[in-house]
N, C-alpha and C. Protein backbone atom coordinates (compact mmCIF):
# COMPACT_ATOMS: atom_id res chain seq x y z
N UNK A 1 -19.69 -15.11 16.45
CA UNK A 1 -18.51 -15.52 15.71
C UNK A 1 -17.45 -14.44 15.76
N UNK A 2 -17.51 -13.36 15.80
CA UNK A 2 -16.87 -12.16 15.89
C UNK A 2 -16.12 -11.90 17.20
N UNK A 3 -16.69 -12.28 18.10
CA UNK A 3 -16.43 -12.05 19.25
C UNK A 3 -15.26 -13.31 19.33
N UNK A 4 -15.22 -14.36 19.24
CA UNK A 4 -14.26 -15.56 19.48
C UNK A 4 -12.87 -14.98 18.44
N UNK A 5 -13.28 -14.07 17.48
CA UNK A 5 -12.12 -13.96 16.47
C UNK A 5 -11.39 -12.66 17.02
N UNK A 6 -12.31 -11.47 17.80
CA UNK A 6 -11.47 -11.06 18.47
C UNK A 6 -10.75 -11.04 19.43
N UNK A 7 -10.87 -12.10 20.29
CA UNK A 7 -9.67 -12.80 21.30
C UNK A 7 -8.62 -14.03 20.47
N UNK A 8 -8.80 -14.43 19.55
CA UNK A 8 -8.04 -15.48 18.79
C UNK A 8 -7.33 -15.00 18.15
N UNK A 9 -7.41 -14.20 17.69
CA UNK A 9 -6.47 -13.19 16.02
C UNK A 9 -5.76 -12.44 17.23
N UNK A 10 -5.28 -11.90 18.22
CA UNK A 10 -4.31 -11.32 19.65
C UNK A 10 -3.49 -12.88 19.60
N UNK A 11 -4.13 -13.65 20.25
CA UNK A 11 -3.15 -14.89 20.78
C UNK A 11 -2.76 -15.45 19.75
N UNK A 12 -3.19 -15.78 18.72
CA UNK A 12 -2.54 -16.41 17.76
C UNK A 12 -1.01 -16.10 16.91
N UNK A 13 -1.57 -14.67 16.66
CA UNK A 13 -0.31 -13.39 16.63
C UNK A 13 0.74 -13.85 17.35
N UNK A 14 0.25 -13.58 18.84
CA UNK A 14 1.39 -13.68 19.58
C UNK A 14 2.20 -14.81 19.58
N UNK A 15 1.54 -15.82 19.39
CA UNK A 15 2.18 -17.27 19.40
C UNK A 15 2.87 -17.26 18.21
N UNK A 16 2.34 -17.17 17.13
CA UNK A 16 3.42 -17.14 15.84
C UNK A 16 4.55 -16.34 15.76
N UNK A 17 4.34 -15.01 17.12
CA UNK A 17 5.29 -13.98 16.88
C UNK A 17 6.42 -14.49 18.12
N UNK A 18 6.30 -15.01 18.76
CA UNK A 18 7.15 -16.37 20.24
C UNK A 18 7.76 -17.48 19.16
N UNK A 19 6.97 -17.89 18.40
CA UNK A 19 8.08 -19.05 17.76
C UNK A 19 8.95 -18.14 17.23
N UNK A 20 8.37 -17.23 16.35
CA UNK A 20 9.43 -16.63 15.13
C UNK A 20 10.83 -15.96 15.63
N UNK A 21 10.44 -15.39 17.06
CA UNK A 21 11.39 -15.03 18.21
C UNK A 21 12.47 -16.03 18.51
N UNK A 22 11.77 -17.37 19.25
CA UNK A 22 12.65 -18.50 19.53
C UNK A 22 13.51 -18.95 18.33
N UNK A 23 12.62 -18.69 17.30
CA UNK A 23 13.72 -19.29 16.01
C UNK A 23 14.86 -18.40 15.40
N UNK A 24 14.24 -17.37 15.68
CA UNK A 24 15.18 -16.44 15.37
C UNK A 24 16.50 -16.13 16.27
N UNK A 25 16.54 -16.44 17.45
CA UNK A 25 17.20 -16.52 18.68
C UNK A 25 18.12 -17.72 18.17
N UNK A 26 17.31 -18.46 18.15
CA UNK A 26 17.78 -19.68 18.06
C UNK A 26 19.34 -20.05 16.79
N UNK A 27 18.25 -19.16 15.48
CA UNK A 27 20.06 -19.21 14.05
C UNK A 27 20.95 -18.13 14.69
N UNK A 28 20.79 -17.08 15.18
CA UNK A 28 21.43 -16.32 15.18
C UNK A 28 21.91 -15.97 17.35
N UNK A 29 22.46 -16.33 17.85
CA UNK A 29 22.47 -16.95 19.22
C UNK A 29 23.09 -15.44 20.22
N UNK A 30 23.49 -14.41 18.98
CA UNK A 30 24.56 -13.74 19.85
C UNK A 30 24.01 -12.88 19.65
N UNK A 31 22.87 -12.65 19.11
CA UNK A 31 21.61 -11.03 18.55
C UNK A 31 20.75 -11.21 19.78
N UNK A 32 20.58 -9.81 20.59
CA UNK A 32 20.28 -10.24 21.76
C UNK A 32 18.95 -10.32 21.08
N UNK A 33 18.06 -10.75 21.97
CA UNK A 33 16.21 -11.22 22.03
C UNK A 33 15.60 -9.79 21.46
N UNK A 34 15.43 -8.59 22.43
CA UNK A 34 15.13 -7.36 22.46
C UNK A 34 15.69 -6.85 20.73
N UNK A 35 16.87 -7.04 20.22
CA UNK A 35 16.67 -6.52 18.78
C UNK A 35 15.85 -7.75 18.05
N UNK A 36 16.08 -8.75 18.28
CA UNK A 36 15.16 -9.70 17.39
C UNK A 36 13.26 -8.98 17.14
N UNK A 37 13.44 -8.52 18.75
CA UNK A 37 11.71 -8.61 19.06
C UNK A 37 11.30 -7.32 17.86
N UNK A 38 12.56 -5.91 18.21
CA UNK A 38 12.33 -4.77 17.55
C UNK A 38 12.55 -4.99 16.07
N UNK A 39 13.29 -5.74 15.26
CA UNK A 39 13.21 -6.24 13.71
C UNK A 39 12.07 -7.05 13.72
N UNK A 40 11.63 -7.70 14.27
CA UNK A 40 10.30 -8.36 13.62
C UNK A 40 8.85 -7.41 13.96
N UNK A 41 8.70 -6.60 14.68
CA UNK A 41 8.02 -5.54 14.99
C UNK A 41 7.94 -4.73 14.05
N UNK A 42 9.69 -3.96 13.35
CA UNK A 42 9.41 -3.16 12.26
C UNK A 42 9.71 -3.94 10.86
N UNK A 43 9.69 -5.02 10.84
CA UNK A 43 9.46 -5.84 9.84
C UNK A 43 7.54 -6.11 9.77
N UNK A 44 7.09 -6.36 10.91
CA UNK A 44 5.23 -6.39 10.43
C UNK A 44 4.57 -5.16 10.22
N UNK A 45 5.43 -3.76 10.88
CA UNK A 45 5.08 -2.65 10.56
C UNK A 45 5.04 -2.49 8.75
N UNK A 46 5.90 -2.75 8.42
CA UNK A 46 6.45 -2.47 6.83
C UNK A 46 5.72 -3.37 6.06
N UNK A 47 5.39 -4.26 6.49
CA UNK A 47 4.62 -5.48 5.85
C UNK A 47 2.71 -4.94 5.61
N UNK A 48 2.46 -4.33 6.90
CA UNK A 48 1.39 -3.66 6.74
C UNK A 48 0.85 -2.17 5.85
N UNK A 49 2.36 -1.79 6.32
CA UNK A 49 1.98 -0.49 5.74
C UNK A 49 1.82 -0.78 3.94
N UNK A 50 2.46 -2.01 3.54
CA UNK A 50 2.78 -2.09 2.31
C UNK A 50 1.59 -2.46 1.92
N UNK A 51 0.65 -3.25 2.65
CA UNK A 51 -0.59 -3.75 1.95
C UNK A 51 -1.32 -2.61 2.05
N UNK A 52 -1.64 -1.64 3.01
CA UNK A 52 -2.28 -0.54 3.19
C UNK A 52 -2.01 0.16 1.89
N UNK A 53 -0.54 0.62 1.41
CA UNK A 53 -0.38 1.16 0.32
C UNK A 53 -1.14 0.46 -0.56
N UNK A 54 -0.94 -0.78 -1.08
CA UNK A 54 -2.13 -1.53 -2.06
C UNK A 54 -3.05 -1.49 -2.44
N UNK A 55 -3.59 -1.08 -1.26
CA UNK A 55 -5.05 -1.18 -1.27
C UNK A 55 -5.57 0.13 -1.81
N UNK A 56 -4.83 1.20 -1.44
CA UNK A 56 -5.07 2.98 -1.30
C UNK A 56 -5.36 2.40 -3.38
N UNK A 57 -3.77 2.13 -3.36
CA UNK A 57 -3.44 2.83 -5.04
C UNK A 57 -4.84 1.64 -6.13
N UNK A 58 -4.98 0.49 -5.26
CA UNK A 58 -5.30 -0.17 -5.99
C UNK A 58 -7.00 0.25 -6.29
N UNK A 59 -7.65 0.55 -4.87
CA UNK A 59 -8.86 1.33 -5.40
C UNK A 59 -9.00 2.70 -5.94
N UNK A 60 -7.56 3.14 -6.11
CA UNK A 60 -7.46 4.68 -6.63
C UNK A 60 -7.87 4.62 -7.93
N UNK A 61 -7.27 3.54 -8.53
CA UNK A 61 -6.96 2.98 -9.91
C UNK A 61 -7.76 2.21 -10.36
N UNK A 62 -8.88 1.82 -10.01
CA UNK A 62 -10.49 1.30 -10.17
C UNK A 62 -11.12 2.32 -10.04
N UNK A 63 -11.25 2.96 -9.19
CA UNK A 63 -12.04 4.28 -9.01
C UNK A 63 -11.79 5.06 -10.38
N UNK A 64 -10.99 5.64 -11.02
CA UNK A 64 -10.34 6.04 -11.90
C UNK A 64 -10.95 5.17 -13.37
N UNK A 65 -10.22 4.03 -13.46
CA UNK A 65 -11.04 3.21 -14.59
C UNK A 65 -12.66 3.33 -15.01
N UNK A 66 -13.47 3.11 -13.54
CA UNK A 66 -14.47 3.00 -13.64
C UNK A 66 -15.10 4.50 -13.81
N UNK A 67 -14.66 5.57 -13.44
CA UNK A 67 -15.01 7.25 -13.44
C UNK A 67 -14.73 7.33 -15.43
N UNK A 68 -13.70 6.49 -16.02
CA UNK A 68 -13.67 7.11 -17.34
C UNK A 68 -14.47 5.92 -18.30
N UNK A 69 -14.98 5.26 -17.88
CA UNK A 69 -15.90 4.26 -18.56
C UNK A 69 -15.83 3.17 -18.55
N UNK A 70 -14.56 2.70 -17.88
CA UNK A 70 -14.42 1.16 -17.61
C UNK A 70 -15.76 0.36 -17.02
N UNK A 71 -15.57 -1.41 -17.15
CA UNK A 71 -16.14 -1.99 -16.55
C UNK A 71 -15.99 -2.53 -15.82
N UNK A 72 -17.35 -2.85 -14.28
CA UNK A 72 -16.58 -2.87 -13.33
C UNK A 72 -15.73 -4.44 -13.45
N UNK A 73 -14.46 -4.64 -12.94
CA UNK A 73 -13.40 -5.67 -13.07
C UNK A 73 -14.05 -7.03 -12.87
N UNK A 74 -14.86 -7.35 -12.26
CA UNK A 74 -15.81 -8.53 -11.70
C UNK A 74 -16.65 -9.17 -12.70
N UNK A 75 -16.57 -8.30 -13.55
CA UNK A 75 -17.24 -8.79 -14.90
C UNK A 75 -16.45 -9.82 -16.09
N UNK A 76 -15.07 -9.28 -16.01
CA UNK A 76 -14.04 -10.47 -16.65
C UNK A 76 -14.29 -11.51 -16.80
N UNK A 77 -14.59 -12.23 -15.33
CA UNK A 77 -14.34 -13.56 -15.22
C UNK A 77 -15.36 -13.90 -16.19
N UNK A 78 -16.37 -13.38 -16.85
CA UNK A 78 -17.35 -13.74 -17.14
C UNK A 78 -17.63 -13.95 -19.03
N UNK A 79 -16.02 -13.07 -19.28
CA UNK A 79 -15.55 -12.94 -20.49
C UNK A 79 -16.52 -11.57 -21.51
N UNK A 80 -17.04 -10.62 -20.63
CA UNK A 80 -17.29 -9.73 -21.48
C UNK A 80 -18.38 -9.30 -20.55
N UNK A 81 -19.08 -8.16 -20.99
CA UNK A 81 -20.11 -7.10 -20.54
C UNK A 81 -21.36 -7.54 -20.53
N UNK A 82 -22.01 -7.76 -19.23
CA UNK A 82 -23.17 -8.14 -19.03
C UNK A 82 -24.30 -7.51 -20.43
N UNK A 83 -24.95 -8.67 -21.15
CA UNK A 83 -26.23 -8.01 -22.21
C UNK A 83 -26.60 -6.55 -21.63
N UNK A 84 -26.85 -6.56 -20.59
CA UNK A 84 -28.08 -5.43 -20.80
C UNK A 84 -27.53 -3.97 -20.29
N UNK A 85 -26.26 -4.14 -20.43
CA UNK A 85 -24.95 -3.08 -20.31
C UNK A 85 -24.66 -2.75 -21.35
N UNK A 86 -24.29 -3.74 -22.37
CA UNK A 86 -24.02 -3.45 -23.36
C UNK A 86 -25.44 -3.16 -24.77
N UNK A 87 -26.40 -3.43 -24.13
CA UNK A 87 -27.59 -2.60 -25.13
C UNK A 87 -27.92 -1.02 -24.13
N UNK A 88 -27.52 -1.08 -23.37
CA UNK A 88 -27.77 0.35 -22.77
C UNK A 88 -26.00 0.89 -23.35
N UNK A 89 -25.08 0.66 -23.51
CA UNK A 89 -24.27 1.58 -24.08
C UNK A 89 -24.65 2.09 -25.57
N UNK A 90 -25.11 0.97 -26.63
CA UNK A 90 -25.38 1.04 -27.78
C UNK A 90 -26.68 2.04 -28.08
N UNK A 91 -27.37 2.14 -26.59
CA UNK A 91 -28.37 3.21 -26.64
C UNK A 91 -27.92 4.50 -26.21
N UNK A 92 -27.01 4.70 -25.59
CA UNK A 92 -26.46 5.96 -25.06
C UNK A 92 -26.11 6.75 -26.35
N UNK A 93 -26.06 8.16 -25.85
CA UNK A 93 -25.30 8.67 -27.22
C UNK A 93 -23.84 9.44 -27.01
N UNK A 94 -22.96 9.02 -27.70
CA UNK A 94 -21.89 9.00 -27.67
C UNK A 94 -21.25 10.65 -27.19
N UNK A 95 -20.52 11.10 -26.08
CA UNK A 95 -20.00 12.37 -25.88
C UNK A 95 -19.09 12.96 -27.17
C-alpha cells in the first residue's frame, strides 16, 4: 500500500499543481506562466512551513502541559480522568 502512495502523492501534486497553473494563467492572461509557477511554489512553501511551525509549537505545548501535571488531551473526549488515574493521584502525596 505504501509503495502505490509513493508514486500517486508526486502525480497527483502535479496534476492539481497544472490545473492551478492553467487557471491561474487563465484570470490573469498577461502574468507570464514562469511567475505564476514561482508564486504557487512559494505559496506551498509557506503553507508548509506554517504547518511545520504547528506542529513544533503545538507538541511543545503538550509536552509542557503534560511535564507540569496535565492530562494527557485524549482523555477529554471522555469527559474527565480515567478511574484509576485519578485513585493513583489521590494516593500520591502531594509536592
Amino acid at each position: 500500500m505504501t509503495s502505490n502512495l509513493l508514486w500517486k502523492l508526486p502525480v497527483a501534486a502535479t496534476l492539481i499543481g497544472g490545473i492551478t497553473v492553467v487557471a491561474a494563467h487563465n484570470v490573469a492572461p498577461q502574468v507570464p506562466i514562469a511567475t505564476v509557477l514561482i508564486a504557487a511554489a512559494l505559496l506551498l512553501a509557506l503553507g508548509f512551513g506554517l504547518v511545520i511551525l504547528a506542529l513544533i509549537v503545538t507538541s511543545a505545548w503538550h509536552r509542557y502541559c503534560l511535564n507540569h501535571g496535565a492530562t494527557d488531551p485524549q482523555w477529554m473526549w471522555f469527559g474527565g480522568e480515567p478511574p484509576g488515574l485519578q485513585r493513583l493521584r489521590r494516593k500520591s502525596p502531594k509536592p
